[in-house]
C-alpha atoms as a PDB file:
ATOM      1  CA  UNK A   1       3.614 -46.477   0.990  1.00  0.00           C
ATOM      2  CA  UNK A   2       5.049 -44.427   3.513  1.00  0.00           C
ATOM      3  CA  UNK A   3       8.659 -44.877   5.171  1.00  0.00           C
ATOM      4  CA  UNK A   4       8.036 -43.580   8.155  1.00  0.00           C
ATOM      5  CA  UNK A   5       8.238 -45.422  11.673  1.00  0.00           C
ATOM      6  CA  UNK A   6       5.742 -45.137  14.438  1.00  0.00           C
ATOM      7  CA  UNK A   7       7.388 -44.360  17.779  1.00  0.00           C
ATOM      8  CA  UNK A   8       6.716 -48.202  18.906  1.00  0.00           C
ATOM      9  CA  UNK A   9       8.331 -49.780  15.451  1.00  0.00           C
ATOM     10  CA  UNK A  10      11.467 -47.262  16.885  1.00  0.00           C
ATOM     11  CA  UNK A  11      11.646 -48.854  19.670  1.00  0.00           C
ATOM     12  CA  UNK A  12      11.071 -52.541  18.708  1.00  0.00           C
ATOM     13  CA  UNK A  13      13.538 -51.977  16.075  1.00  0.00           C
ATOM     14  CA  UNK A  14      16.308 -50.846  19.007  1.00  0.00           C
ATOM     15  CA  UNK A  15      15.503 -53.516  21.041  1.00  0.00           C
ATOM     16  CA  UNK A  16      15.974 -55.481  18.460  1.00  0.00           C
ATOM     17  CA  UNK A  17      19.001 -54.540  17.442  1.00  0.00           C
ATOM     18  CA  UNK A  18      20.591 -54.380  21.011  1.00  0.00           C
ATOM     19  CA  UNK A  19      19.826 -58.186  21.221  1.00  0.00           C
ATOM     20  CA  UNK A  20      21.246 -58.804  17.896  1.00  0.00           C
ATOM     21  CA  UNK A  21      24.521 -57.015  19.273  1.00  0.00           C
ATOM     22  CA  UNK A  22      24.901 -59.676  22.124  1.00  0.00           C
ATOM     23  CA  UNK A  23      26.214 -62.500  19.688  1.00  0.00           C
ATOM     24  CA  UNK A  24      29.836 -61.044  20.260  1.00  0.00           C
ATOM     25  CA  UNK A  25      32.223 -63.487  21.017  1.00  0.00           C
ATOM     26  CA  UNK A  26      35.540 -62.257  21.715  1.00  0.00           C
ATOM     27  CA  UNK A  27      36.050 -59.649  24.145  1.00  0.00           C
ATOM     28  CA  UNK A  28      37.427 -57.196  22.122  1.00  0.00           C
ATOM     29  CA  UNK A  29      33.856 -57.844  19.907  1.00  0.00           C
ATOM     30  CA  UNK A  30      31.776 -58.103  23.136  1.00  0.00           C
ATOM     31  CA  UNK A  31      33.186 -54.445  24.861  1.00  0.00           C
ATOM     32  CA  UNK A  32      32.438 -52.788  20.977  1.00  0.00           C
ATOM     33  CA  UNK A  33      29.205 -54.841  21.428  1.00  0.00           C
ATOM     34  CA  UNK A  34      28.023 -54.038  24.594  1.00  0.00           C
ATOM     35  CA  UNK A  35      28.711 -50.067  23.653  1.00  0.00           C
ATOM     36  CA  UNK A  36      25.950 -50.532  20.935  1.00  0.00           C
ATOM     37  CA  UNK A  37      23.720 -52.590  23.375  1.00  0.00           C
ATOM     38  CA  UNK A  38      23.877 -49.646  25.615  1.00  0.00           C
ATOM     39  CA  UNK A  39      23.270 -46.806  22.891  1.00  0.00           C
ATOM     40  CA  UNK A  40      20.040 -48.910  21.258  1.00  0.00           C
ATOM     41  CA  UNK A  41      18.660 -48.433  24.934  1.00  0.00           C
ATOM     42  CA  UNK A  42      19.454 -45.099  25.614  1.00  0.00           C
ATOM     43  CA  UNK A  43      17.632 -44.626  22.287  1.00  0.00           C
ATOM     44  CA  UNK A  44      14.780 -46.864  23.274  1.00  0.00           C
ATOM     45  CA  UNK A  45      14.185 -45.433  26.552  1.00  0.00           C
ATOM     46  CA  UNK A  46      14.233 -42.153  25.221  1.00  0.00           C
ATOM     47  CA  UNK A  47      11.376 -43.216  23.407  1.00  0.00           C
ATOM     48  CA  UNK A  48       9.703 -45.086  25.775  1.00  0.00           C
ATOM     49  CA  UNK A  49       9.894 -42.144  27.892  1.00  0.00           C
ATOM     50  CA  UNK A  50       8.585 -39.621  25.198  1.00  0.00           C
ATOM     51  CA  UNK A  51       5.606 -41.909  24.912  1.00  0.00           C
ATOM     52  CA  UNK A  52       5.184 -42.395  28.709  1.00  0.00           C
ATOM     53  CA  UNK A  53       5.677 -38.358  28.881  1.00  0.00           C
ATOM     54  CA  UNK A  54       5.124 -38.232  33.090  1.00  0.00           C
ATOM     55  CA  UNK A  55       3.987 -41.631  33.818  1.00  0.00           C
ATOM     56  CA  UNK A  56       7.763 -42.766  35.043  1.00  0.00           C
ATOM     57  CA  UNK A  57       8.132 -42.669  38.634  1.00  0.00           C
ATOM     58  CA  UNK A  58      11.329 -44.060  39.335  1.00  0.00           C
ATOM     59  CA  UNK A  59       9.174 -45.953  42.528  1.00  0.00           C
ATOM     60  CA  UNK A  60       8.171 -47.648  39.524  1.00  0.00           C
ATOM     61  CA  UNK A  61      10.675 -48.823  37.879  1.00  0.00           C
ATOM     62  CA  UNK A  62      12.474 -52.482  38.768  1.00  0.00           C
ATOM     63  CA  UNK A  63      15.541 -51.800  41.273  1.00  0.00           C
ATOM     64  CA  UNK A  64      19.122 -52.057  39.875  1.00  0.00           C
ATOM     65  CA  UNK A  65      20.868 -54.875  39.533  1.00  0.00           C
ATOM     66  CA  UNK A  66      23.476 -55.188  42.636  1.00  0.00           C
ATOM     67  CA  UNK A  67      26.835 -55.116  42.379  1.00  0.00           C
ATOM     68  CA  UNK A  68      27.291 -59.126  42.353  1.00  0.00           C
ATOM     69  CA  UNK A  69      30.506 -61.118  41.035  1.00  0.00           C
ATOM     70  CA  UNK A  70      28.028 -63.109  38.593  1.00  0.00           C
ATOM     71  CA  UNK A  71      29.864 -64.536  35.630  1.00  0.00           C
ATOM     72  CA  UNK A  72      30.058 -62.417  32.499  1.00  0.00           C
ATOM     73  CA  UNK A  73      27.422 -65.481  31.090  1.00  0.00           C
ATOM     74  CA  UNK A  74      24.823 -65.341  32.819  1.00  0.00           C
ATOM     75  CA  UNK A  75      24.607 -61.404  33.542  1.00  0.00           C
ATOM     76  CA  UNK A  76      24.650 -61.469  29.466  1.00  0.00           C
ATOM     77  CA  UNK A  77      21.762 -64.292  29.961  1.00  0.00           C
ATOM     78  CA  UNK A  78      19.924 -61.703  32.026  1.00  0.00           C
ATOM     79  CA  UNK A  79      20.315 -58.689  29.449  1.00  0.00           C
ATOM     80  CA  UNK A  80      19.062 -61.257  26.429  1.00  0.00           C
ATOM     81  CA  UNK A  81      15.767 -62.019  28.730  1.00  0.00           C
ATOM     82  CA  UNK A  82      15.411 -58.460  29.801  1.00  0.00           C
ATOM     83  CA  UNK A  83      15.643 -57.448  26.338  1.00  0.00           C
ATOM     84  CA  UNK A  84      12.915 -60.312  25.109  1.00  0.00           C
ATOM     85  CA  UNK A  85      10.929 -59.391  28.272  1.00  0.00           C
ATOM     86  CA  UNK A  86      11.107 -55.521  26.886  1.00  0.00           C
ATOM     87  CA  UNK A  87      10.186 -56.232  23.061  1.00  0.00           C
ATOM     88  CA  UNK A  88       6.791 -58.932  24.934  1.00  0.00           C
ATOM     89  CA  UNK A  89       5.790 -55.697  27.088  1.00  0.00           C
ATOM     90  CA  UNK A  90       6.104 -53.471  24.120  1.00  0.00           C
ATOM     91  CA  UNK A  91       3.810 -55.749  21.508  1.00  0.00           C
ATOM     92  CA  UNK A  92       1.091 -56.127  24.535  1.00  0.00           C
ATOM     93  CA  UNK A  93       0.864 -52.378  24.827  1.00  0.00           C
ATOM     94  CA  UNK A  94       2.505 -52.394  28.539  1.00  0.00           C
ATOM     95  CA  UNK A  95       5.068 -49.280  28.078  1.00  0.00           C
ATOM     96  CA  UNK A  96       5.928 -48.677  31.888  1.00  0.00           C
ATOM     97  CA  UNK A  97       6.905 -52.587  31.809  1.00  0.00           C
ATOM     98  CA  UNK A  98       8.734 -52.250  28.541  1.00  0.00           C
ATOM     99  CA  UNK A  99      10.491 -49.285  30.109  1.00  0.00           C
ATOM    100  CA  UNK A 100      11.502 -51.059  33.190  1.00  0.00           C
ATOM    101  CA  UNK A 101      12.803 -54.168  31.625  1.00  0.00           C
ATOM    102  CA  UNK A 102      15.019 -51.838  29.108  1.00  0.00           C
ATOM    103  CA  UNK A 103      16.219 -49.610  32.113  1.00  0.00           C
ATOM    104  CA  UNK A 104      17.380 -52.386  33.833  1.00  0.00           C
ATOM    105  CA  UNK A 105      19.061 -53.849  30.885  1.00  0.00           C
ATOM    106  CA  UNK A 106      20.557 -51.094  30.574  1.00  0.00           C
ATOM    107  CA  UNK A 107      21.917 -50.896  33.870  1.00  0.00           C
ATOM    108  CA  UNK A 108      23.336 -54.712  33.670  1.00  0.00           C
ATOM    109  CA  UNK A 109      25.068 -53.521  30.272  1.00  0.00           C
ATOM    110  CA  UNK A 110      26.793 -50.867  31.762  1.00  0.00           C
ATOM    111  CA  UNK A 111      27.851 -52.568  34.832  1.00  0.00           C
ATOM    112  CA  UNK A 112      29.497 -55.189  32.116  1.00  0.00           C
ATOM    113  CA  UNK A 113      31.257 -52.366  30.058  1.00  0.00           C
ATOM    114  CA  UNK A 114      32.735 -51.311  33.359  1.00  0.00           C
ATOM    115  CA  UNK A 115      33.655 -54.571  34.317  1.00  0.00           C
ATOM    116  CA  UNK A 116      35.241 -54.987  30.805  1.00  0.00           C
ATOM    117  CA  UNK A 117      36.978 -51.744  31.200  1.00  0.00           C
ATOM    118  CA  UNK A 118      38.760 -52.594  34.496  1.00  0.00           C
ATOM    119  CA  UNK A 119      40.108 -55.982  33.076  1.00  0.00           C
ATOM    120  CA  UNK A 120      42.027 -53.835  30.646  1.00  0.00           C
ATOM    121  CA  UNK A 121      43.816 -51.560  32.984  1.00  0.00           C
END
């Protein structure tokens, strides 16, 4: 038995993890947190973009989230459904979805880490 990974068990596996890393509850936990949510999709977009090679336009992809004063729960509600949405696309073979839902979880979960990062200055 080989212990090798496809490319899509990479990338389920990061998406997986980033969701795992949303159970933080302090907010010393949650900025540490939110630092791995960020670098497991970095790491699954990479992928997803290897995979996709030129099929990202970024016409394509869903716009980024605006600059609202949501509360820090349900912005973290919207990463945890983004990331489902991502690991749903993924399983049904839809990358460019998958891709879009991660980017834009991404986006969210570095709009929190610099929200988190002005509270302590």
């Amino acid at each position: 038995m080989s212990d090798t990974m496809t490319i899509d068990e990479k990338i389920l596996k990061s998406l997986k993890l980033a969701a795992e890393f949303l159970n933080g509850k302090d907010e010393t936990s949650l900025a540490d947190n939110m630092w791995h949510i960020a670098a497991e999709l970095e790491y699954a977009l990479f992928l997803l973009s290897i995979k996709l090679q030129d099929e990202i336009d970024a016409s394509d992809l869903k716009s980024s989230p605006e600059s609202k004063k949501a509360d820090m729960d349900s912005v973290l509600g919207d990463v945890k459904s983004l990331l489902k949405e991502a690991e749903e696309y993924l399983l049904n073979g839809k990358l460019k979805d998958a891709y879009g839902s991660a980017y834009v979880a991404r986006q969210y979960t570095l709009r929190i880490i610099e929200t988190i990062d002005k509270k302590k200055i």
